[in-house]
N, C-alpha and C. Protein backbone atom coordinates (compact mmCIF):
# COMPACT_ATOMS: atom_id res chain seq x y z
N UNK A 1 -13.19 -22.95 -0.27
CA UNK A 1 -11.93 -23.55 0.16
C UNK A 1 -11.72 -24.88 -0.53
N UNK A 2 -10.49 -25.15 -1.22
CA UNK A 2 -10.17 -26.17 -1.67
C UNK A 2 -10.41 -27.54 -0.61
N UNK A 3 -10.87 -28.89 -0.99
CA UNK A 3 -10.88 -29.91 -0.31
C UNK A 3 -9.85 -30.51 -0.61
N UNK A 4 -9.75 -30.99 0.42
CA UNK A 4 -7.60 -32.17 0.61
C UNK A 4 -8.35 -33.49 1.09
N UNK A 5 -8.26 -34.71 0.13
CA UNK A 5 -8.83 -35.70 0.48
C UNK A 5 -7.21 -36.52 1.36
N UNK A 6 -7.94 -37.26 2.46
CA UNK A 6 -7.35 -38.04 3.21
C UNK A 6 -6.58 -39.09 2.46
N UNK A 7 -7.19 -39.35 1.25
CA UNK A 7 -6.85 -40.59 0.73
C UNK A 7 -5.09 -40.42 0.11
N UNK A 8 -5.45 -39.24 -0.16
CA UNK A 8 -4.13 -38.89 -1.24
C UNK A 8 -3.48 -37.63 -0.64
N UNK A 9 -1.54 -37.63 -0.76
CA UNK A 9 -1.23 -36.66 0.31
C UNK A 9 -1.10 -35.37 -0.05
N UNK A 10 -1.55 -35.27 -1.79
CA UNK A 10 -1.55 -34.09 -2.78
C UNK A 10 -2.72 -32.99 -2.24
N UNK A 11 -1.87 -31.75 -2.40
CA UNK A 11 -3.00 -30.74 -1.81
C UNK A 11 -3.49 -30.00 -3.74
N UNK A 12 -4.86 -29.53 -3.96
CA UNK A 12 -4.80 -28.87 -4.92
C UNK A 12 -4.56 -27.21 -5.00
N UNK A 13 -3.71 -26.53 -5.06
CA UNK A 13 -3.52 -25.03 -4.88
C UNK A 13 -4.50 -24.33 -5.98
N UNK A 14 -4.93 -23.25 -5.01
CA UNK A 14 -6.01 -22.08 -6.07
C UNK A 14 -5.69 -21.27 -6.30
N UNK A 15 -5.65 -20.99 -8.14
CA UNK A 15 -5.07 -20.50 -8.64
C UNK A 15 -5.55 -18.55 -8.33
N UNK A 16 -5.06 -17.54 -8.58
CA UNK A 16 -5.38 -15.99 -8.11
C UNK A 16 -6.62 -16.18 -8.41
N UNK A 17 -6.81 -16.49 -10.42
CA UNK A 17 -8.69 -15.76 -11.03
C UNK A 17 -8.78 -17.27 -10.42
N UNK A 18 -8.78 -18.14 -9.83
CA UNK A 18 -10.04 -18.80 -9.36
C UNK A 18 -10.56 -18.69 -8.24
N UNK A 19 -9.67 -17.85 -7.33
CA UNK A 19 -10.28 -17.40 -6.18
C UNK A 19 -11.38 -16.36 -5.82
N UNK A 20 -12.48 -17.34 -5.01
CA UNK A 20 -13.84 -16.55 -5.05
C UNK A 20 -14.46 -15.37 -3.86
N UNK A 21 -14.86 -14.08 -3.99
CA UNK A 21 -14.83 -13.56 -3.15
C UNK A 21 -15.57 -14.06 -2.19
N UNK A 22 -15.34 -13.20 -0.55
CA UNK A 22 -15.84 -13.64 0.29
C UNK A 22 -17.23 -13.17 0.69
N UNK A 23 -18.32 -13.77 1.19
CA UNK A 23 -19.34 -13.86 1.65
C UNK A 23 -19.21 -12.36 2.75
N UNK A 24 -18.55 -13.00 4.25
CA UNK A 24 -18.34 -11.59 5.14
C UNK A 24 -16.59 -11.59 5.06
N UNK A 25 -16.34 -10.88 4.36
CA UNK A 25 -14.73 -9.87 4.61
C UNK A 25 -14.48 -9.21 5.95
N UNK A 26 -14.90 -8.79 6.35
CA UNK A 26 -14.83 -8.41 7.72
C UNK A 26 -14.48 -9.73 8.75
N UNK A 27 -15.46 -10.60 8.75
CA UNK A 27 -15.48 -11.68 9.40
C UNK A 27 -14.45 -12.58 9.20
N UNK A 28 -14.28 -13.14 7.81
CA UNK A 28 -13.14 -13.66 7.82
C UNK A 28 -11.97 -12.95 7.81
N UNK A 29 -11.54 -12.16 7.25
CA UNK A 29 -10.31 -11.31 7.96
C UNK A 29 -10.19 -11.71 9.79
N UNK A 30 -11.28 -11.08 10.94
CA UNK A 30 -10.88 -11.27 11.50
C UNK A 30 -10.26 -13.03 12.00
N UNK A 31 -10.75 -13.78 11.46
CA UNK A 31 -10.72 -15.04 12.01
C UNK A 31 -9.60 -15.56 11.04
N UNK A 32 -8.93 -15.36 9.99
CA UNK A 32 -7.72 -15.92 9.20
C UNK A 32 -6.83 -15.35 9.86
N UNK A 33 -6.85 -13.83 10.52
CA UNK A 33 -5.57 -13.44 11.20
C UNK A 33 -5.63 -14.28 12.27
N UNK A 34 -6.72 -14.18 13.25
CA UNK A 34 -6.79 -15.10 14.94
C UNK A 34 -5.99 -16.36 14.27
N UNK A 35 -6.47 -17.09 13.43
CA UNK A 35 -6.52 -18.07 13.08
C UNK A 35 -4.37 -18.43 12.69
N UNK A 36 -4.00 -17.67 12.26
CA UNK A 36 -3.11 -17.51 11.11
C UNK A 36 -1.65 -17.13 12.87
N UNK A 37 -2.48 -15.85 13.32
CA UNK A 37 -1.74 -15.81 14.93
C UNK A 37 -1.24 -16.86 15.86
N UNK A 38 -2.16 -17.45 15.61
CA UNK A 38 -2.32 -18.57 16.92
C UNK A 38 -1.54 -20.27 16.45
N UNK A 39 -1.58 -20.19 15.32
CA UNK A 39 -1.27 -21.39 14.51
C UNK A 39 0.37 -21.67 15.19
N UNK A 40 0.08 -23.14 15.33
CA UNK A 40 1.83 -23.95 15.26
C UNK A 40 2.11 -24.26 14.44
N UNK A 41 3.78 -23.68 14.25
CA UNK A 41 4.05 -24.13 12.31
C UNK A 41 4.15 -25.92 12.56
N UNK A 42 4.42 -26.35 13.80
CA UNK A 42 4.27 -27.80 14.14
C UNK A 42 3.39 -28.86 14.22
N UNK A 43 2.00 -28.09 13.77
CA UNK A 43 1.05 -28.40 14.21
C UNK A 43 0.73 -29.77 12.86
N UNK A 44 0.19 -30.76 13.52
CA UNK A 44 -0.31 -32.13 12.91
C UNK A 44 -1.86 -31.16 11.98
N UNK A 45 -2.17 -30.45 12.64
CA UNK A 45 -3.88 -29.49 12.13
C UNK A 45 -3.29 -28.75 11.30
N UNK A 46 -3.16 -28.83 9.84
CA UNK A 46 -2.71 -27.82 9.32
C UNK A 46 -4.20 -27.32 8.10
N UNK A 47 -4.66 -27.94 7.87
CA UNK A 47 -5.31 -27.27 7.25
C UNK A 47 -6.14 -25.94 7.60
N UNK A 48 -6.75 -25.77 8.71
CA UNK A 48 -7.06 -24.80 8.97
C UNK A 48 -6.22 -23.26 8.73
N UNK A 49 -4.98 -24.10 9.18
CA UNK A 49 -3.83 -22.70 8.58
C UNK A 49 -3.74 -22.44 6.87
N UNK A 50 -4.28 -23.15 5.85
CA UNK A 50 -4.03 -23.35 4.44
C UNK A 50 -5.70 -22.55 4.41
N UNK A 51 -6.55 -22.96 5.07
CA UNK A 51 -7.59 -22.39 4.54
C UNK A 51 -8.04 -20.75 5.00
N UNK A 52 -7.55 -20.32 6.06
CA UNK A 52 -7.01 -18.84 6.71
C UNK A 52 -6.07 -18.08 5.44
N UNK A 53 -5.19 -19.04 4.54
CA UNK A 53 -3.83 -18.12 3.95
C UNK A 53 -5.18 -18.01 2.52
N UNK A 54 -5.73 -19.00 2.24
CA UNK A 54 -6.72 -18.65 0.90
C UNK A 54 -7.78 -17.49 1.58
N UNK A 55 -7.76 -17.31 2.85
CA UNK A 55 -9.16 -16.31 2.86
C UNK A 55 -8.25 -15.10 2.65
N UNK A 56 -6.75 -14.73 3.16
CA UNK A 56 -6.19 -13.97 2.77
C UNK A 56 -6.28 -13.65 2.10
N UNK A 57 -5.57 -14.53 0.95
CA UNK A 57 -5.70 -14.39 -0.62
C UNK A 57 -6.69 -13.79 -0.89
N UNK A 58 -8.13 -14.49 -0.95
CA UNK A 58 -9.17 -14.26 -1.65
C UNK A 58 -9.32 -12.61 -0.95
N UNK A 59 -9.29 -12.11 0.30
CA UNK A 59 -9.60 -10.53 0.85
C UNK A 59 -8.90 -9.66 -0.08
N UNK A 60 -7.39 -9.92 -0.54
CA UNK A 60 -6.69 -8.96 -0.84
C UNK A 60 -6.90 -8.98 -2.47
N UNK A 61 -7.31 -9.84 -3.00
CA UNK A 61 -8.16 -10.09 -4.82
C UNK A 61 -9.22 -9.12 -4.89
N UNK A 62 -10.20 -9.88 -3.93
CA UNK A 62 -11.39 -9.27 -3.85
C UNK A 62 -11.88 -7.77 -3.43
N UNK A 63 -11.44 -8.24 -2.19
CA UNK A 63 -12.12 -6.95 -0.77
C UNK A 63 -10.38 -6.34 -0.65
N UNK A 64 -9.76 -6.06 -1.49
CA UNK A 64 -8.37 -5.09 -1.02
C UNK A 64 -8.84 -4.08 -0.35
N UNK A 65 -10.03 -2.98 -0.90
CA UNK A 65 -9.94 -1.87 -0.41
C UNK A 65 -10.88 -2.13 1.35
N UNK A 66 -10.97 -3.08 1.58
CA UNK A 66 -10.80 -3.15 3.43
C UNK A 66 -9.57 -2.77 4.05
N UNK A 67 -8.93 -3.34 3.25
CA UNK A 67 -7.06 -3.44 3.59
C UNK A 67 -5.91 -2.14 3.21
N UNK A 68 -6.78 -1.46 2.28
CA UNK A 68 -5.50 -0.60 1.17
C UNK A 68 -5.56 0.87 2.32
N UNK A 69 -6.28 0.95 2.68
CA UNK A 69 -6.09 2.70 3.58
C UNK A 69 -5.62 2.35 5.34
N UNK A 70 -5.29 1.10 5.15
CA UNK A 70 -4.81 0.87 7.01
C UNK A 70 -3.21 -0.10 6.47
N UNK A 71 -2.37 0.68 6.55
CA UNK A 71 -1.07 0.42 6.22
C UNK A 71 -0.67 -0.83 7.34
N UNK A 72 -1.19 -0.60 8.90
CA UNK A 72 -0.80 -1.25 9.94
C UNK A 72 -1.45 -2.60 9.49
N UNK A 73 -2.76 -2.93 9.08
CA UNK A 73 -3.62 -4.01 8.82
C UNK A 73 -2.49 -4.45 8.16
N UNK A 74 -2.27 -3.90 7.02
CA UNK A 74 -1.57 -4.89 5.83
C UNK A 74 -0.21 -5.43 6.47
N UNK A 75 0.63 -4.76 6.97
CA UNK A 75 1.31 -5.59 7.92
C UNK A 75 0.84 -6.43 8.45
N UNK A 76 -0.13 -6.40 9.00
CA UNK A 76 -0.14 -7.16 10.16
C UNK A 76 -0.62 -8.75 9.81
N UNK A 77 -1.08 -8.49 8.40
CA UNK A 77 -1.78 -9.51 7.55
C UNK A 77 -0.21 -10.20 6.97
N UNK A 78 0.48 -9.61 6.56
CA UNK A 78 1.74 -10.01 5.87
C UNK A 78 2.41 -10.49 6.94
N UNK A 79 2.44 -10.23 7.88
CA UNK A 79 3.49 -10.95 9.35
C UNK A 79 2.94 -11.93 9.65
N UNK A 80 1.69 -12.29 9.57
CA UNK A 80 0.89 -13.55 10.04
C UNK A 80 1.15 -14.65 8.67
N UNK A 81 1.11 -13.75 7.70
CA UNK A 81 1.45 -15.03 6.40
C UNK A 81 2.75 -15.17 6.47
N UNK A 82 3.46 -14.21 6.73
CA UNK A 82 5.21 -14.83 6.34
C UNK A 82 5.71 -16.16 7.05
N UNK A 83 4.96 -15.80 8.31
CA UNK A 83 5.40 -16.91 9.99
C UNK A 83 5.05 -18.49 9.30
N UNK A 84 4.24 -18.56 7.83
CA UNK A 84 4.01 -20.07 7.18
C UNK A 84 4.94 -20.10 6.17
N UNK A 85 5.90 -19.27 5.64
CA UNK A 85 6.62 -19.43 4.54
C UNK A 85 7.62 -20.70 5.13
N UNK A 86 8.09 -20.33 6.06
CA UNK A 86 8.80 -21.50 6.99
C UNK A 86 8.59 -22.80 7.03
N UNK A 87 7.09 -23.20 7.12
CA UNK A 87 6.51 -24.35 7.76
C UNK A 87 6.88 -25.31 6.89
N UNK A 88 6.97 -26.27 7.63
CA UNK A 88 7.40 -27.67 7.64
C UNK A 88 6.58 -28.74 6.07
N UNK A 89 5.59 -28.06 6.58
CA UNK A 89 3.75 -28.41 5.52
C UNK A 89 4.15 -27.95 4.39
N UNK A 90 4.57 -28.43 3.03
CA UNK A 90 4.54 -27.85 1.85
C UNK A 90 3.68 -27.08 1.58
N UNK A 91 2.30 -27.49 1.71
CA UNK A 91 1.32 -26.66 1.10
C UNK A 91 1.09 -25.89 2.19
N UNK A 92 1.44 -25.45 3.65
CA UNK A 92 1.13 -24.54 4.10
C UNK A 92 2.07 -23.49 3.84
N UNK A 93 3.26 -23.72 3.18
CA UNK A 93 4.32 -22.98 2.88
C UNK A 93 3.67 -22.20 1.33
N UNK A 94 3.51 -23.17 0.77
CA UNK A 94 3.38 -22.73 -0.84
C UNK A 94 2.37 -21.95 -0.51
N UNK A 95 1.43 -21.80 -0.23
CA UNK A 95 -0.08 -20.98 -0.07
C UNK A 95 0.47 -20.18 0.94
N UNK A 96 1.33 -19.82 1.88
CA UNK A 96 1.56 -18.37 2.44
C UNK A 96 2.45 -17.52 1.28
N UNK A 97 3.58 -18.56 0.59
CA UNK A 97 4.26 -17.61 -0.31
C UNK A 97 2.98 -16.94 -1.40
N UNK A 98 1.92 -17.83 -1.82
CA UNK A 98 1.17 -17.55 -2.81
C UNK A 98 0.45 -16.35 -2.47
N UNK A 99 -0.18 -16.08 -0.72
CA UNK A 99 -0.82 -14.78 -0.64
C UNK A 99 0.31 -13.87 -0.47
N UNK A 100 1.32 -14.03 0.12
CA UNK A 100 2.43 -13.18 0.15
C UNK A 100 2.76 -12.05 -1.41
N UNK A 101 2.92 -12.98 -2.54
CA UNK A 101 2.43 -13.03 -4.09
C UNK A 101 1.65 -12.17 -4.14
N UNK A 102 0.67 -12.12 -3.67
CA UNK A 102 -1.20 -12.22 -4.32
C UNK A 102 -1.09 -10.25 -3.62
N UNK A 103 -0.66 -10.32 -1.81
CA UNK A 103 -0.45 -9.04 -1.42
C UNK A 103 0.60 -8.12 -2.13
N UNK A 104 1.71 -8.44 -2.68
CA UNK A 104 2.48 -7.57 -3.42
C UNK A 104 1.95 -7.45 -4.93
N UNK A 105 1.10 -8.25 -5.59
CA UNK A 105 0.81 -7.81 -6.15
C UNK A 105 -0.49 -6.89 -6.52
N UNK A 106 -1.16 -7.22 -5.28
CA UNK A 106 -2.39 -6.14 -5.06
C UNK A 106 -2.23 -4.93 -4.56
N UNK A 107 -1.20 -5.46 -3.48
CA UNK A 107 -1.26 -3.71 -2.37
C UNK A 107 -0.02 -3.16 -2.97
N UNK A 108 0.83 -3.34 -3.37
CA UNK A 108 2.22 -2.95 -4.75
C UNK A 108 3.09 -1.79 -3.05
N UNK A 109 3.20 -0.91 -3.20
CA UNK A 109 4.15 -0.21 -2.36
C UNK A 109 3.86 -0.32 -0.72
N UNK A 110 2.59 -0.61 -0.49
CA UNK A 110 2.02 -0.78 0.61
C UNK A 110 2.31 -1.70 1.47
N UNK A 111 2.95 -2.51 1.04
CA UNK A 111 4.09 -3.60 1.42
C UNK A 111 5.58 -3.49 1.70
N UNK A 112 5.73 -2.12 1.27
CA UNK A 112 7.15 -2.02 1.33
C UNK A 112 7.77 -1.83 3.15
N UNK A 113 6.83 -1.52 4.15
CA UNK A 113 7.28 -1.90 5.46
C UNK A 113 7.82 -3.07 5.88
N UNK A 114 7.11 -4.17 4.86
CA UNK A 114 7.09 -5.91 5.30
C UNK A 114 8.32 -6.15 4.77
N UNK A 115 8.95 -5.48 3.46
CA UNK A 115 9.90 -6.10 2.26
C UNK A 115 11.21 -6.65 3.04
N UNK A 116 11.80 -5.96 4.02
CA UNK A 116 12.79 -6.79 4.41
C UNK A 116 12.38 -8.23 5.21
N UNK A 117 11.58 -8.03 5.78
CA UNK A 117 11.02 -9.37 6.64
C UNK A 117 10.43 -10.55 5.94
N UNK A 118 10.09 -10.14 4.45
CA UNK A 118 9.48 -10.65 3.28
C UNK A 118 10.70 -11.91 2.36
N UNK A 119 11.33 -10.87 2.37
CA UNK A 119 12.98 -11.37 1.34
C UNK A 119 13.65 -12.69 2.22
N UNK A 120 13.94 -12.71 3.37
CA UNK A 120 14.80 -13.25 4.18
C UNK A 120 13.95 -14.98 3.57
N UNK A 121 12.98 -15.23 4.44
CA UNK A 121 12.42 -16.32 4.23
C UNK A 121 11.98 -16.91 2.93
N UNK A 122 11.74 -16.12 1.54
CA UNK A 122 11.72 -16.39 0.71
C UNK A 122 12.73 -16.92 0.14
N UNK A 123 13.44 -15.92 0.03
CA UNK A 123 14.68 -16.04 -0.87
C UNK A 123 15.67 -17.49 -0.14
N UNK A 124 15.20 -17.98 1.29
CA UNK A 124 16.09 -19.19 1.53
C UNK A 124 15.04 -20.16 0.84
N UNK A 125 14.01 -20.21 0.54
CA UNK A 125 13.24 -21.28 -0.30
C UNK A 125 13.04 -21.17 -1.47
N UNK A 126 13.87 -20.37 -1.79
CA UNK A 126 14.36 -20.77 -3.61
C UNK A 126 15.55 -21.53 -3.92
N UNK A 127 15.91 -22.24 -2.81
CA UNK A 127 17.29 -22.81 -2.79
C UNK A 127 16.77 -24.89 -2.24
N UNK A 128 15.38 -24.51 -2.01
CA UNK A 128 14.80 -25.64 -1.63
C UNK A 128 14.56 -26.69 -2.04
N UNK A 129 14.70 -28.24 -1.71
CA UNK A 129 14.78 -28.96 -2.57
C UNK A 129 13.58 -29.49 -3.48
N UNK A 130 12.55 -29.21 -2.64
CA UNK A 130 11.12 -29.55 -3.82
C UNK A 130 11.43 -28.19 -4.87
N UNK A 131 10.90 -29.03 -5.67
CA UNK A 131 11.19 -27.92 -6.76
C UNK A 131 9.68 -27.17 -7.02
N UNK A 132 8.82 -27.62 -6.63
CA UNK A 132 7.63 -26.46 -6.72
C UNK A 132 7.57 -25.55 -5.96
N UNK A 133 8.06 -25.63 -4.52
CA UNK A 133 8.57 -25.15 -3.47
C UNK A 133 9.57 -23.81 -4.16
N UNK A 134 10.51 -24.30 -4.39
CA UNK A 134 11.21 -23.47 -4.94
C UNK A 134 10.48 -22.44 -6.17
N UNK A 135 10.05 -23.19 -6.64
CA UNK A 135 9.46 -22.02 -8.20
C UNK A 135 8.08 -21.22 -7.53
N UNK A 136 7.28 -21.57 -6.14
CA UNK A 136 6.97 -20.66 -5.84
C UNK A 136 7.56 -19.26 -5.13
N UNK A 137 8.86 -19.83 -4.49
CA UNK A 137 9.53 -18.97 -3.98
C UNK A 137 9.91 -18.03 -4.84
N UNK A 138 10.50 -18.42 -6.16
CA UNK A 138 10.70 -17.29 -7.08
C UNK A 138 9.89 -16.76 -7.82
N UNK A 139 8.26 -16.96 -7.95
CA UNK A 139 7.47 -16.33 -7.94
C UNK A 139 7.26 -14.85 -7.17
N UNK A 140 7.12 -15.22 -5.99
CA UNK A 140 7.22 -15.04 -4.90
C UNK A 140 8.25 -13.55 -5.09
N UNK A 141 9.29 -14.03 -5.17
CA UNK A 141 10.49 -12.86 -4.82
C UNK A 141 10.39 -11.96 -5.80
N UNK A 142 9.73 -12.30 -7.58
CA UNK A 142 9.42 -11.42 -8.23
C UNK A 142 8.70 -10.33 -8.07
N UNK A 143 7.29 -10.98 -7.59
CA UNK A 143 6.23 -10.32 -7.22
C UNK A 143 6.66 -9.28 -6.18
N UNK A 144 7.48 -9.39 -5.39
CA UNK A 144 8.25 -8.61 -4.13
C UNK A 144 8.99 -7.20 -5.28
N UNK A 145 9.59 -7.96 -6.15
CA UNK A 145 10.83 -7.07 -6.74
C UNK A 145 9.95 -6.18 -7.92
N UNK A 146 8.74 -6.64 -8.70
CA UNK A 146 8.21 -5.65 -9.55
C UNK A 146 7.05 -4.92 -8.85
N UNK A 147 6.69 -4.85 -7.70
CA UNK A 147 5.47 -4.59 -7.20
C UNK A 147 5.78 -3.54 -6.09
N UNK A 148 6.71 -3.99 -5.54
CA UNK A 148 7.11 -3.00 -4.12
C UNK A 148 8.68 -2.11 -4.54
N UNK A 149 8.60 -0.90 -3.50
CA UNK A 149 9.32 -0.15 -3.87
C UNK A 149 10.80 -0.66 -4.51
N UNK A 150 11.76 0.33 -5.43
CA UNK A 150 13.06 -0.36 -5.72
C UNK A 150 13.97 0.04 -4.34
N UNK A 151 14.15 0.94 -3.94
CA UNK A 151 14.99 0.91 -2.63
C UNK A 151 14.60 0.15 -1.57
N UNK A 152 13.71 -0.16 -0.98
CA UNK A 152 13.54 -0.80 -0.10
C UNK A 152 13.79 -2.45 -0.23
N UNK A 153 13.29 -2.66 -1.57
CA UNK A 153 13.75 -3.86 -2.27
C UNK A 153 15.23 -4.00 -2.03
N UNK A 154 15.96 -3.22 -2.93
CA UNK A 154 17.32 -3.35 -2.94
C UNK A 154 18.14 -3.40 -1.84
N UNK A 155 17.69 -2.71 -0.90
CA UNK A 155 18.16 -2.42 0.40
C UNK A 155 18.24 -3.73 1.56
N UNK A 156 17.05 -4.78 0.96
CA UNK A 156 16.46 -5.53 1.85
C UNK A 156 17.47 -6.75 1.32
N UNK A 157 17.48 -6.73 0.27
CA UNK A 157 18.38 -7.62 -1.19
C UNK A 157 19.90 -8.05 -0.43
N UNK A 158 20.27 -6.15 -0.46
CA UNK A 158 21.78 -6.44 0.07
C UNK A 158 22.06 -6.34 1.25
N UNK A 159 20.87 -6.20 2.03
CA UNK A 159 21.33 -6.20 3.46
C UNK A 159 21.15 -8.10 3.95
N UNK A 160 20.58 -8.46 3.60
CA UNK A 160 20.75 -10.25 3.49
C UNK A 160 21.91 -11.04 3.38
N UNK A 161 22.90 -10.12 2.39
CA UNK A 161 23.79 -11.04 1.76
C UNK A 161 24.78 -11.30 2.84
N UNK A 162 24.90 -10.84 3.97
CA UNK A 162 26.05 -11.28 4.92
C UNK A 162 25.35 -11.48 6.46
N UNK A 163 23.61 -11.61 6.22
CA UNK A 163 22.92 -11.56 7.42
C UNK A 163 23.56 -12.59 8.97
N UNK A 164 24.12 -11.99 10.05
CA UNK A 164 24.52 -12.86 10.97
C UNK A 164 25.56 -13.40 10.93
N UNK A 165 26.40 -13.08 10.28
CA UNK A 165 27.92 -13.24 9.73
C UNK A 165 28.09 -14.42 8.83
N UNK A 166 26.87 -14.91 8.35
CA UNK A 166 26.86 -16.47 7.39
C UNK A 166 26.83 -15.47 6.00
N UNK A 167 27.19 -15.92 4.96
CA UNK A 167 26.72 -15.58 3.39
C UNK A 167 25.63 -16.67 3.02
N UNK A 168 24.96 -16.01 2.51
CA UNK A 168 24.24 -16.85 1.49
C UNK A 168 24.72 -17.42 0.26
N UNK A 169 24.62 -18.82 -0.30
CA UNK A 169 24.79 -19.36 -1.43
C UNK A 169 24.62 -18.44 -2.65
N UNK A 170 25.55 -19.70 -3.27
CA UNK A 170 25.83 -18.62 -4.79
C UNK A 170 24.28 -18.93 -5.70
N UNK A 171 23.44 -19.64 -4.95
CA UNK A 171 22.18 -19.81 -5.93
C UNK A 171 21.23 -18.15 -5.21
N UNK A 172 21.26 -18.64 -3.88
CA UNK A 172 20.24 -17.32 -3.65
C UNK A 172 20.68 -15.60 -4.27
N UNK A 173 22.34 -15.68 -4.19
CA UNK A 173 22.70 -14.88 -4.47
C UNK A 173 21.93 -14.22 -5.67
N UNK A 174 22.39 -15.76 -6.67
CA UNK A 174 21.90 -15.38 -8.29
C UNK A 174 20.28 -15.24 -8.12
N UNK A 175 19.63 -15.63 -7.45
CA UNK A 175 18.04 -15.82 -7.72
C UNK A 175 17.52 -14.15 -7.40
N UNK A 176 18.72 -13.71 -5.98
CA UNK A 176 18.35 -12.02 -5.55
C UNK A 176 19.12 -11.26 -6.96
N UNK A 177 20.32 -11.45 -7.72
CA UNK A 177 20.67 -10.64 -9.08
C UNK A 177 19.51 -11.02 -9.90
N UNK A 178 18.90 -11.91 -9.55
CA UNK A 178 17.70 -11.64 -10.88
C UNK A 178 16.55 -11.12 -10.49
N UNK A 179 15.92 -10.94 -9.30
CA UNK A 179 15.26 -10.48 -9.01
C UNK A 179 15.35 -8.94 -9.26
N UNK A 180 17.09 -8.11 -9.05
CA UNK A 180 17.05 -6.94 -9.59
C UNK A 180 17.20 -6.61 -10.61
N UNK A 181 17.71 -7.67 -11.48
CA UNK A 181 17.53 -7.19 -12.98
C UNK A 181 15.75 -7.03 -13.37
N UNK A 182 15.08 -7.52 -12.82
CA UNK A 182 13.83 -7.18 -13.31
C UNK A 182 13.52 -5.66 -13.27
């Protein structure tokens, strides 16, 4: 797990190949989900939630095939990371979009249950004003759009565009047309 010194308010993010497999997969799985469940996106304690979204990461790099034959797991792993795409915490945001990333591009169609629940929160943080923030988000929405199914994608795409009787901006708009031109 990356160290976040007190001194300085910069977090360092780990990159996919530098992430190292895990010791017990089993074990941490269970305790990044408890962990990842239970979390306040309000919470002053955030690191513990940043270091749960890297054990993610690192399970679905490493140890996927724990994850790849239980369709419900992988949900259930992707619903616990999305609930940080939100958060307040840059870096607890950037590191859920990053395993979010890391799962579409490992588990590729196996994700396609999550894809509408996936799109919504992303695609409003490509409109965000940090701009790393943002360029993970469109990371992020790629990895969604070349990895997981095209209908469900598309489906999830245009069912957004008038979600709750608001439209979305003409940026998200363009960021979801590029996502399907890919």
């Amino acid at each position: 797990s990356p160290a976040v010194s007190s001194a300085t308010p910069s977090y360092v993010y780990v990159a996919r190949g530098a992430l190292q497999p895990l010791d017990d997969p089993q074990g941490s799985l269970k305790s990044a989900l408890r962990t990842l469940s239970n979390a306040k996106l309000t919470s002053e304690s955030w690191q513990p939630d940043v270091e749960a979204l890297n054990d993610v990461r690192r399970l679905v790099v490493h140890h996927a095939g724990l994850l790849s034959d239980d369709r419900r797991l992988v949900q259930q792993i992707a619903e616990a990371a999305l609930k940080h795409v939100s958060s307040l915490r840059s870096s607890v945001s950037k590191t859920a979009m990053m395993a979010i990333e890391d799962m579409c591009f490992t588990m590729k169609r196996k994700m396609d249950p999550v894809v509408h629940q996936v799109i919504p929160p992303v695609l409003k943080r490509t409109v965000d004003t940090q701009g790393f923030l943002r360029d993970a988000a469109e990371q992020t929405l790629l990895a969604v759009c070349r990895n997981c199914g095209c209908n469900r994608t598309l489906s999830a795409l245009v069912g957004i565009s008038t979600k709750g009787g608001k439209k979305i901006d003409a940026t998200q708009r363009a960021k979801a047309a590029l996502c399907v031109s890919e």
